[in-house]
C-alpha atoms as a PDB file:
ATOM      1  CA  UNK A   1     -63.529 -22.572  20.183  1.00  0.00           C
ATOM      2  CA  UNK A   2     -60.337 -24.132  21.206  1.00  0.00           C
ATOM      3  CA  UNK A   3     -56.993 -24.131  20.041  1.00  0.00           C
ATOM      4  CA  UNK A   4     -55.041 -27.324  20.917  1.00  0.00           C
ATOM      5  CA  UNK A   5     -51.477 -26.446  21.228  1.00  0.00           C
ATOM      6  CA  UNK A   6     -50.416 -28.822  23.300  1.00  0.00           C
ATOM      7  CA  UNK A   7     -51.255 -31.151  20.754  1.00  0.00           C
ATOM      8  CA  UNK A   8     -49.728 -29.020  17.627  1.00  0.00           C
ATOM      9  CA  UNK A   9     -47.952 -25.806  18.805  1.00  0.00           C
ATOM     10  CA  UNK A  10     -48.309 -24.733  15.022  1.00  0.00           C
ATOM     11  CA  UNK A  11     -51.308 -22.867  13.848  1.00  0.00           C
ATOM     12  CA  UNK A  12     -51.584 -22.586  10.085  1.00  0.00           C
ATOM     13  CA  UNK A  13     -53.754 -19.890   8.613  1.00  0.00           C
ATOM     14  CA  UNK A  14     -54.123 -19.530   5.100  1.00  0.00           C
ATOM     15  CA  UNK A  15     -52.508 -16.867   2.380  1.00  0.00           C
ATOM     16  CA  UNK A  16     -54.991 -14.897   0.632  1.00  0.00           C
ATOM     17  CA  UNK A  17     -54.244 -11.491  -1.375  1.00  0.00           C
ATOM     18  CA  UNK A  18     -55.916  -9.570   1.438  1.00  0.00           C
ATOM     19  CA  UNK A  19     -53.319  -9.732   3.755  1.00  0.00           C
ATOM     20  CA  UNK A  20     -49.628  -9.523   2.388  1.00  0.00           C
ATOM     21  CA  UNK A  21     -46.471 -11.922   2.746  1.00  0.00           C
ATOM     22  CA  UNK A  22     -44.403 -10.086   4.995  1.00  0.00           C
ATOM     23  CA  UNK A  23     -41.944 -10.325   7.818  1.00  0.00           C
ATOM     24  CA  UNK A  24     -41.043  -9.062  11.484  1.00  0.00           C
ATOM     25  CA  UNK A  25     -44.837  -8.010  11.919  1.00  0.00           C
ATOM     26  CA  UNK A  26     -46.732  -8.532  14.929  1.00  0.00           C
ATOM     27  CA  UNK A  27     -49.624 -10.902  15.581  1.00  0.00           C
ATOM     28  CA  UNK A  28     -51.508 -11.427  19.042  1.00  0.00           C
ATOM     29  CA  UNK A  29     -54.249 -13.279  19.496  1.00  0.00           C
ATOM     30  CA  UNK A  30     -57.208 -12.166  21.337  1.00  0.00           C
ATOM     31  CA  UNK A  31     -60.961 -12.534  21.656  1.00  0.00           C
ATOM     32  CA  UNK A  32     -60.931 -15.992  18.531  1.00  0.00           C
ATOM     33  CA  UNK A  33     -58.881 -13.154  16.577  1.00  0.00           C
ATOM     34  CA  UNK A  34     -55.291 -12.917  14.844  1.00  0.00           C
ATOM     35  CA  UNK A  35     -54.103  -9.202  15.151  1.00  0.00           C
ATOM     36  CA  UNK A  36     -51.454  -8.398  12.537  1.00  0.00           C
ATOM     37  CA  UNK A  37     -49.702  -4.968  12.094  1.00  0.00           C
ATOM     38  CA  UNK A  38     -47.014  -3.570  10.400  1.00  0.00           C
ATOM     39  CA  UNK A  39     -43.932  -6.130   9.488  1.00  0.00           C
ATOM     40  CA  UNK A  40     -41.797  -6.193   6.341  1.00  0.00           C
ATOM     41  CA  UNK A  41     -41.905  -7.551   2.541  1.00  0.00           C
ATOM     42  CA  UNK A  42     -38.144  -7.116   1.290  1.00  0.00           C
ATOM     43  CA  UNK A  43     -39.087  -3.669   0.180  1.00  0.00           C
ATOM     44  CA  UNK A  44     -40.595  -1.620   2.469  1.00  0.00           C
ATOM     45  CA  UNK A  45     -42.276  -1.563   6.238  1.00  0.00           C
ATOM     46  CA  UNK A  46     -46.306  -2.047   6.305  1.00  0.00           C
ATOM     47  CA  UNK A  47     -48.115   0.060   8.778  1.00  0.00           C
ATOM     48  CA  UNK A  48     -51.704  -2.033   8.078  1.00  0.00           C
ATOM     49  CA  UNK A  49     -53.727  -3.609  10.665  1.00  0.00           C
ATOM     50  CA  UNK A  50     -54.840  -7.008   9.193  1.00  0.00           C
ATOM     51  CA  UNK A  51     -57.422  -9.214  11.591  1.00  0.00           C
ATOM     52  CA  UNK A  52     -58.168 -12.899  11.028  1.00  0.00           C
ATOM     53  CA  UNK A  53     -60.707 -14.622  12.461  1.00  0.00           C
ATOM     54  CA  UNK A  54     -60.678 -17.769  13.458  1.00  0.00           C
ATOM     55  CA  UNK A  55     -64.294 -18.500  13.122  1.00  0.00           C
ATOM     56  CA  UNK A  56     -64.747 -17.474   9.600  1.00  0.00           C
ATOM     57  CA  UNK A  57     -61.538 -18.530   8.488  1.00  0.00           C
ATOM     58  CA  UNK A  58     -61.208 -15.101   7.027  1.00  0.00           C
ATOM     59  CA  UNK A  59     -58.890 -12.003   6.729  1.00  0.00           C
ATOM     60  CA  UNK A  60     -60.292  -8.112   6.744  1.00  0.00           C
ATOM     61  CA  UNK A  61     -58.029  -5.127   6.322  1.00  0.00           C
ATOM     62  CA  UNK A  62     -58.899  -2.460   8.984  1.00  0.00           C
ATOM     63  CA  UNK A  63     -59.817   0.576   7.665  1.00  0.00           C
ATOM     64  CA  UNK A  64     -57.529   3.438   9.721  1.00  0.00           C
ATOM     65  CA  UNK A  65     -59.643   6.852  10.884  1.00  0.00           C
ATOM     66  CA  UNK A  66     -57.150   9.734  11.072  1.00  0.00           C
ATOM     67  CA  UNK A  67     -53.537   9.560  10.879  1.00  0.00           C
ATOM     68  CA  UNK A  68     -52.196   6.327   9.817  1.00  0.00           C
ATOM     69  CA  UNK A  69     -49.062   4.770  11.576  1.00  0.00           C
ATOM     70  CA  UNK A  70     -45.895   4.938   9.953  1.00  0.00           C
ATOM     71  CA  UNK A  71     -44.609   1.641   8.651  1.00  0.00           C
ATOM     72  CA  UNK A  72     -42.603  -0.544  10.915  1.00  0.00           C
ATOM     73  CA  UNK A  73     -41.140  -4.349  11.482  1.00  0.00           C
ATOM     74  CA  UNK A  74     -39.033  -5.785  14.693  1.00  0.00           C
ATOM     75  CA  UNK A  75     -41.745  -4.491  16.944  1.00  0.00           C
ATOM     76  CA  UNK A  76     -43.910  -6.083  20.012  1.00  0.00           C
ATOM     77  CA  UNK A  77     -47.524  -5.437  20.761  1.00  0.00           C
ATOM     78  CA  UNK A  78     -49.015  -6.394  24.264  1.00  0.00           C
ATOM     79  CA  UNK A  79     -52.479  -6.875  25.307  1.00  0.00           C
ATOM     80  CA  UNK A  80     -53.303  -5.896  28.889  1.00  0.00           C
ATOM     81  CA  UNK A  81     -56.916  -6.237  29.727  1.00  0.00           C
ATOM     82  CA  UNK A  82     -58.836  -4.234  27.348  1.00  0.00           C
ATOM     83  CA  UNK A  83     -55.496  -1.497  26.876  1.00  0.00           C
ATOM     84  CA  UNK A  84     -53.433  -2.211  23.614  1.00  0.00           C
ATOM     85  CA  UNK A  85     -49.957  -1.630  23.559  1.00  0.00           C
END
């Protein structure tokens, strides 16, 4: 699969109730994947991990093991080889 930015540097993805409207999250793309976590809604910070592929056209909540993260929004996430930051 390619993406063709070059052609439109925009990549919609559709709303669904899965994932919810929020703000200063992070989203990386990696492996045909969308990555989001954390980000805002006007009331409080998310700490979910959402993933949407681009395949399937479809979004999955990840379900955490252990501790969950505490919500935040305004942050970055990196990608260095197979280490996530």
């Amino acid at each position: 699969m390619e993406i063709p930015f070059s052609e439109n540097p925009r990549l919609e993805v559709p709303y669904n109730n899965e994932c919810p409207q929020i703000k200063n999250h992070t989203t990386i793309l990696y492996n045909k994947r969308l990555y989001l976590f954390g980000g805002y809604d006007g009331k409080k910070n998310h700490n979910a991990l959402y993933i949407y592929s681009l395949e399937l056209k479809e979004w999955t909540k990840v379900k955490v093991v252990g501790a969950e993260p505490e919500g935040r929004n305004g942050h970055t996430a990196t990608i260095i080889g197979i280490l996530h930051l």
